[in-house]
Protein backbone atom coordinates (compact mmCIF):
# COMPACT_ATOMS: atom_id res chain seq x y z
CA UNK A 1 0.00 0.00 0.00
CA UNK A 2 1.48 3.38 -1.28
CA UNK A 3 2.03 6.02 1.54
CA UNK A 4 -0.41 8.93 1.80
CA UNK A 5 0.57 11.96 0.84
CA UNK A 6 0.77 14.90 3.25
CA UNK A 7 -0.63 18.08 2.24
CA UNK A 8 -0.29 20.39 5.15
CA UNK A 9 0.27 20.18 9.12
CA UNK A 10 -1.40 22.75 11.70
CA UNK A 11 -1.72 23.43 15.24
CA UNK A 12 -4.38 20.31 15.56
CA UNK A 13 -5.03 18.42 12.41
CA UNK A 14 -2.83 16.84 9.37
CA UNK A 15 -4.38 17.04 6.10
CA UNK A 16 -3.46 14.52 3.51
CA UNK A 17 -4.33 13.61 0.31
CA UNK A 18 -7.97 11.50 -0.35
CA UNK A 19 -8.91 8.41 -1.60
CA UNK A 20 -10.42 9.95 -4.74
CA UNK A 21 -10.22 13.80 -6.33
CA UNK A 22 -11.42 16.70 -4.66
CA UNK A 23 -11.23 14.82 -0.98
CA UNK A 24 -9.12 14.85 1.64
CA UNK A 25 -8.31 13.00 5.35
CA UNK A 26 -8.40 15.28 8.15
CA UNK A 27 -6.56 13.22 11.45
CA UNK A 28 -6.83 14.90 14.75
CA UNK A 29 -3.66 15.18 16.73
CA UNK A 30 -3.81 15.42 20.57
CA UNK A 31 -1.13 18.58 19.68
CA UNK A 32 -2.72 21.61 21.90
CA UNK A 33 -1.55 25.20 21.34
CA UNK A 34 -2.77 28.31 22.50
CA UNK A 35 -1.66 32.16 22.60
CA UNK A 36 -0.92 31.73 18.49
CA UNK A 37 1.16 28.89 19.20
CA UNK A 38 3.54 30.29 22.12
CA UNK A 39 1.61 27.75 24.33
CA UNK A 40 2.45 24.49 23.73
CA UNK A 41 1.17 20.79 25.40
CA UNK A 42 -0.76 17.58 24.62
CA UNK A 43 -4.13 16.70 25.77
CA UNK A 44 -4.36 13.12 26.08
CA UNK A 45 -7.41 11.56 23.50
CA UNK A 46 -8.26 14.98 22.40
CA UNK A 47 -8.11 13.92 18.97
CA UNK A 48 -10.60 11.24 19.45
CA UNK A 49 -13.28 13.03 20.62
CA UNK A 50 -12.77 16.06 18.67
CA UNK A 51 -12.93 13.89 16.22
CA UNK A 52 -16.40 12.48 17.27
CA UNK A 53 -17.77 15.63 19.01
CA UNK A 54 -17.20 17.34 15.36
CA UNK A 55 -18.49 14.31 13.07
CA UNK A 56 -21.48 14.78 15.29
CA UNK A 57 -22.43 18.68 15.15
CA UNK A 58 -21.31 18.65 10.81
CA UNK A 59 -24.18 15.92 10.82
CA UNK A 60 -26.67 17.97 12.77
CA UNK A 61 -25.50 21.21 10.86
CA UNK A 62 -26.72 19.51 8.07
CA UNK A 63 -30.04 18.65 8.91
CA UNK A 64 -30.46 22.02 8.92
CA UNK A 65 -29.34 22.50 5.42
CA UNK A 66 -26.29 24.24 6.45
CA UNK A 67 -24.14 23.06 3.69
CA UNK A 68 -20.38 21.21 5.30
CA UNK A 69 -17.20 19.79 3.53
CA UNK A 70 -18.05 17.03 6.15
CA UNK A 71 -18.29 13.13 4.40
CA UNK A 72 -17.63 10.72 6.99
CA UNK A 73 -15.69 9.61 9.73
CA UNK A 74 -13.01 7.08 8.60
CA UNK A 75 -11.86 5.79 12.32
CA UNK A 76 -11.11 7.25 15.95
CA UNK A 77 -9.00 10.16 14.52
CA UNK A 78 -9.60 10.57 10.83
CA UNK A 79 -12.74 11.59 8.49
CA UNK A 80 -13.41 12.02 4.82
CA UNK A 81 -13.79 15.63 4.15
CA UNK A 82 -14.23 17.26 0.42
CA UNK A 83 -11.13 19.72 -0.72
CA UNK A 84 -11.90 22.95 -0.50
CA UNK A 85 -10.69 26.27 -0.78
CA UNK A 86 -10.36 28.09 2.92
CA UNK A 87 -11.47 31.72 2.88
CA UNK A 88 -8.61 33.47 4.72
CA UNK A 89 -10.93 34.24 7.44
CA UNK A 90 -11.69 33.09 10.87
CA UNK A 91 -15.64 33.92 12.05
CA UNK A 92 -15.66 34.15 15.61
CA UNK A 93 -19.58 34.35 17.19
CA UNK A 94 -19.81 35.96 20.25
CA UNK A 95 -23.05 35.65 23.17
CA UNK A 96 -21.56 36.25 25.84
CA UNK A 97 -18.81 38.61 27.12
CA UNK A 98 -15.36 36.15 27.37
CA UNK A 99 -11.65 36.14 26.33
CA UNK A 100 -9.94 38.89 24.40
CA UNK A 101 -13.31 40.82 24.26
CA UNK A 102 -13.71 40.77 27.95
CA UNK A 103 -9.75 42.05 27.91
CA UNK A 104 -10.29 44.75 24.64
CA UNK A 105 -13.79 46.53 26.43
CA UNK A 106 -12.61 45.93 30.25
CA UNK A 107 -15.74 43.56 30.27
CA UNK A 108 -17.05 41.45 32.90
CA UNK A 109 -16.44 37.33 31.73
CA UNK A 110 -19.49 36.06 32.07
CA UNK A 111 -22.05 39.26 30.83
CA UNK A 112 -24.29 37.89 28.25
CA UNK A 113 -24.24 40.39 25.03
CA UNK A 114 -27.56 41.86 24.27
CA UNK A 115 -26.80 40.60 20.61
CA UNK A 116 -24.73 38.08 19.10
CA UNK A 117 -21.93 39.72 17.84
CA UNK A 118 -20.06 38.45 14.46
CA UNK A 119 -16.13 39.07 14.63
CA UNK A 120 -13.80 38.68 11.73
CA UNK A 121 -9.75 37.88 11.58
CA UNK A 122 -7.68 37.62 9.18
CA UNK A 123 -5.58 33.84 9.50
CA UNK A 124 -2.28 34.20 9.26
CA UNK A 125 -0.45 33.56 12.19
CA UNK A 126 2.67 35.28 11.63
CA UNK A 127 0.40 38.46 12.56
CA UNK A 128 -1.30 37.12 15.02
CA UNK A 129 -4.16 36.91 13.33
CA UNK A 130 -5.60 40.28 13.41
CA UNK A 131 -8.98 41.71 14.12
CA UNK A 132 -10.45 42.99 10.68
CA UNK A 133 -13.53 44.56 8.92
CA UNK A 134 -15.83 43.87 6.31
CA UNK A 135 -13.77 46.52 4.59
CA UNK A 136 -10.37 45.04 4.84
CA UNK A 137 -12.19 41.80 3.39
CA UNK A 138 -13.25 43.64 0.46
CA UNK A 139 -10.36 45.81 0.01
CA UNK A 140 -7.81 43.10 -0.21
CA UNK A 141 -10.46 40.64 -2.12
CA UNK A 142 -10.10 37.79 0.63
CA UNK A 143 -13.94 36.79 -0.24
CA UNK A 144 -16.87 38.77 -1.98
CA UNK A 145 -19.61 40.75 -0.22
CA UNK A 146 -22.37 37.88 -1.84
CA UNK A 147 -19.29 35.65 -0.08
CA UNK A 148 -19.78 37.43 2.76
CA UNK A 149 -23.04 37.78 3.04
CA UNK A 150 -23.98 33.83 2.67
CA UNK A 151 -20.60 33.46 5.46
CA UNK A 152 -23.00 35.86 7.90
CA UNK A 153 -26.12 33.84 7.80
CA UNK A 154 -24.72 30.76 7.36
CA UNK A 155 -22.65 31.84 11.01
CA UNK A 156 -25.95 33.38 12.58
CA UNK A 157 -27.85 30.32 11.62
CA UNK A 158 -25.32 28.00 12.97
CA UNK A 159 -25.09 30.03 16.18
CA UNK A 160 -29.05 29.54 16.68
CA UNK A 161 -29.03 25.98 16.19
CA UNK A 162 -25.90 24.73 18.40
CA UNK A 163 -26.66 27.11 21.08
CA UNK A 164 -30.06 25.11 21.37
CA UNK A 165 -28.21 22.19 21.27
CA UNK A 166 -26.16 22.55 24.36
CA UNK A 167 -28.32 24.17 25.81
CA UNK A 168 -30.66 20.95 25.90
CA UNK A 169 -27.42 18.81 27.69
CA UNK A 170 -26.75 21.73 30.39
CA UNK A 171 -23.76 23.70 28.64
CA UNK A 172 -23.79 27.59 27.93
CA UNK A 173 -22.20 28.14 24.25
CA UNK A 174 -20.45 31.34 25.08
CA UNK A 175 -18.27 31.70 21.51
CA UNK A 176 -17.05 29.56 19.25
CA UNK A 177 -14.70 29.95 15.75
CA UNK A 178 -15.95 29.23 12.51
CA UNK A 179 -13.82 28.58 8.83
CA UNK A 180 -15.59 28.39 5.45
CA UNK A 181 -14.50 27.00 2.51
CA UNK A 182 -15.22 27.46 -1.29
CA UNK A 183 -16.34 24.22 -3.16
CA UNK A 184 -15.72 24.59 -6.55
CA UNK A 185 -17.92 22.92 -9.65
CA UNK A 186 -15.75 24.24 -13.10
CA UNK A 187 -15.33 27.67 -12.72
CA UNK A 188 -18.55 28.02 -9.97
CA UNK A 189 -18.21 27.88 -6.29
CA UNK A 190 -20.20 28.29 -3.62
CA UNK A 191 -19.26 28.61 0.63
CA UNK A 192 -19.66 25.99 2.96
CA UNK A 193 -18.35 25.27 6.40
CA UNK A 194 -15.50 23.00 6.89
CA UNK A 195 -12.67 22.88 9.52
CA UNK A 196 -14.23 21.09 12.50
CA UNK A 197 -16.09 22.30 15.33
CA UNK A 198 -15.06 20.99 18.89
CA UNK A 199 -14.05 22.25 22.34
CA UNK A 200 -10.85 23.24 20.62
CA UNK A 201 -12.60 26.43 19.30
CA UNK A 202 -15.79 26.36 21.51
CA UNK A 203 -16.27 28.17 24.49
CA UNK A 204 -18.75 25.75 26.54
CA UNK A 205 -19.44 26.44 29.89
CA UNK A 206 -21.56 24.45 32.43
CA UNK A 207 -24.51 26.32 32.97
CA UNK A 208 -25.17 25.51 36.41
CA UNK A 209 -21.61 25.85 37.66
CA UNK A 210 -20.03 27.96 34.85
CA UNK A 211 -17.01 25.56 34.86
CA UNK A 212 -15.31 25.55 31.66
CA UNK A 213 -15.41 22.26 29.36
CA UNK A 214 -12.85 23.51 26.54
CA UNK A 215 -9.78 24.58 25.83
CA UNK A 216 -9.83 27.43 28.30
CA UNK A 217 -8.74 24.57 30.89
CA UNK A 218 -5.50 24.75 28.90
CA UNK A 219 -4.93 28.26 28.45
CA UNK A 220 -5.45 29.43 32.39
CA UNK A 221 -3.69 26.34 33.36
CA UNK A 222 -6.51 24.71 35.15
CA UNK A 223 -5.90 21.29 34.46
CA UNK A 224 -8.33 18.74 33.41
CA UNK A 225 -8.80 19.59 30.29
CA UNK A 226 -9.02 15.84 28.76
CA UNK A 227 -11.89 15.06 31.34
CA UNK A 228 -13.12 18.29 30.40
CA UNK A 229 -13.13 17.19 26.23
CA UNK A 230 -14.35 14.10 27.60
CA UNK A 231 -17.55 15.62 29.65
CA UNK A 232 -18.77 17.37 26.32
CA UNK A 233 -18.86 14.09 24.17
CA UNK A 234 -20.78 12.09 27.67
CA UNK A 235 -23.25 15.07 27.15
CA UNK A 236 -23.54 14.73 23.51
CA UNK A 237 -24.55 11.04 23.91
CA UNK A 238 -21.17 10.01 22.28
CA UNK A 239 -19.90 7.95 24.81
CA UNK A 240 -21.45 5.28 27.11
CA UNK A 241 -23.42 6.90 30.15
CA UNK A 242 -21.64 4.61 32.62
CA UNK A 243 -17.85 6.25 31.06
CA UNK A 244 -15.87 7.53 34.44
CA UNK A 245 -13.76 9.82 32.73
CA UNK A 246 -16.01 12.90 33.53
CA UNK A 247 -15.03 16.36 34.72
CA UNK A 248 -15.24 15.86 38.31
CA UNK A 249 -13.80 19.07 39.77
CA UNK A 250 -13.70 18.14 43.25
CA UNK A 251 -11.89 15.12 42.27
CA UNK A 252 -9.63 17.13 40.41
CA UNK A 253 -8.76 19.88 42.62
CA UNK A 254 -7.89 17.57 45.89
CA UNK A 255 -5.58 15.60 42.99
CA UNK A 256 -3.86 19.07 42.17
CA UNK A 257 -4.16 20.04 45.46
CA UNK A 258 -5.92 23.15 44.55
């Protein structure tokens, strides 16, 4: 058997080349990162249930009809997605006040936004991915306003959906980070989501005890951030009831002594 080709490494996923044109294999690595990389660590199984937790929301998405690069999930840490183009642009979707907004407005964490706010950055990590406009989009022609536009709804739309979604297992979606693709039929395309969507770029707080169950555990050094990953998918229905490995803070802080 010939060995796959690699098309391109990141922060949490390998990308290599697909069984048949215009696919590729997405495998989640347990790699975590955070602060644009300064941060490094590993977060044991993260890959798997990323993996799972994100196989599972790209098939609800699409009940919906919001359109996904999503096929199917190949094994524990790889699934069939199609080959797209990535707009150059990271959606964030804000609903309530957390992380670098809290830290840009001198905002209370925790202060739910009277709106859901739409942020946009431009990817490229050499410059820290910077906060942009609508105007910088179209100025340097990194997608079209119709581009734009269906990115907007199709964000707004997701938003609505997942935040019911948690919201029916007990966990507050407080922001999350979307990418979009273009698919491209000749010289046609049209935007979808792809990436993933996981703990890795959610914000999911419990919303009885406003513990966090994402990657924030790594940033602030909390610890637990596996059981954490691990709570999300038991809430999802993706693992057995009966699994142990749950976020049990008390547990956890007499282990860390905290």
């Amino acid at each position: 058997m010939s060995r796959r080709r690699q098309i391109y490494e990141g922060k949490a996923k390998i990308l290599y080349e697909g069984p048949e044109p215009g696919t590729i294999i997405q495998y989640f690595k347990d790699d975590a990162t955070a602060f644009n990389a300064q941060k490094k660590g590993t977060i044991s199984g993260k890959g798997v249930l990323n993996n799972r937790i994100s196989e599972h929301l790209f098939t609800m998405l699409a009940t919906i009809g919001i359109p996904t690069h999503f096929i199917r999930r190949l094994n524990m840490r790889e699934q069939l997605v199609r080959q797209v183009e990535i707009v150059p642009i990271e959606v964030v979707v804000r609903n309530v006040v957390a992380g670098s907004l809290a830290k840009r407005f001198g905002l209370e964490e925790g202060t739910t936004l009277p709106r859901t706010i739409l942020e946009y950055y431009y990817k490229d990590d050499a410059l820290n991915d910077p906060l942009i406009t609508e105007e910088h989009i179209a100025a340097f022609g990194w997608a079209t306003q119709e581009e734009m536009h269906d990115i907007a709804d199709m964000a707004i739309r997701v938003n609505d959906f997942m935040a019911g979604l948690f919201a029916g297992v007990g966990i507050r979606l407080v922001d999350f980070k979307l990418e979009f693709g273009r698919l491209f039929d000749g010289d046609f395309s049209r935007i979808i989501l792809a990436d993933e969507i996981s703990p890795d770029g959610c914000r999911l707080w419990d919303m009885k005890t406003n513990e966090k169950l994402d990657k924030d555990r790594f940033r602030r050094d909390l610890g637990g951030e596996a059981e954490a990953y691990q709570e999300v998918a038991r809430r999802l229905g993706l693992t057995p009831e009966d699994e142990p490995e749950v976020l049990n803070l008390a547990e956890h802080r007499k282990t860390r002594g905290r």
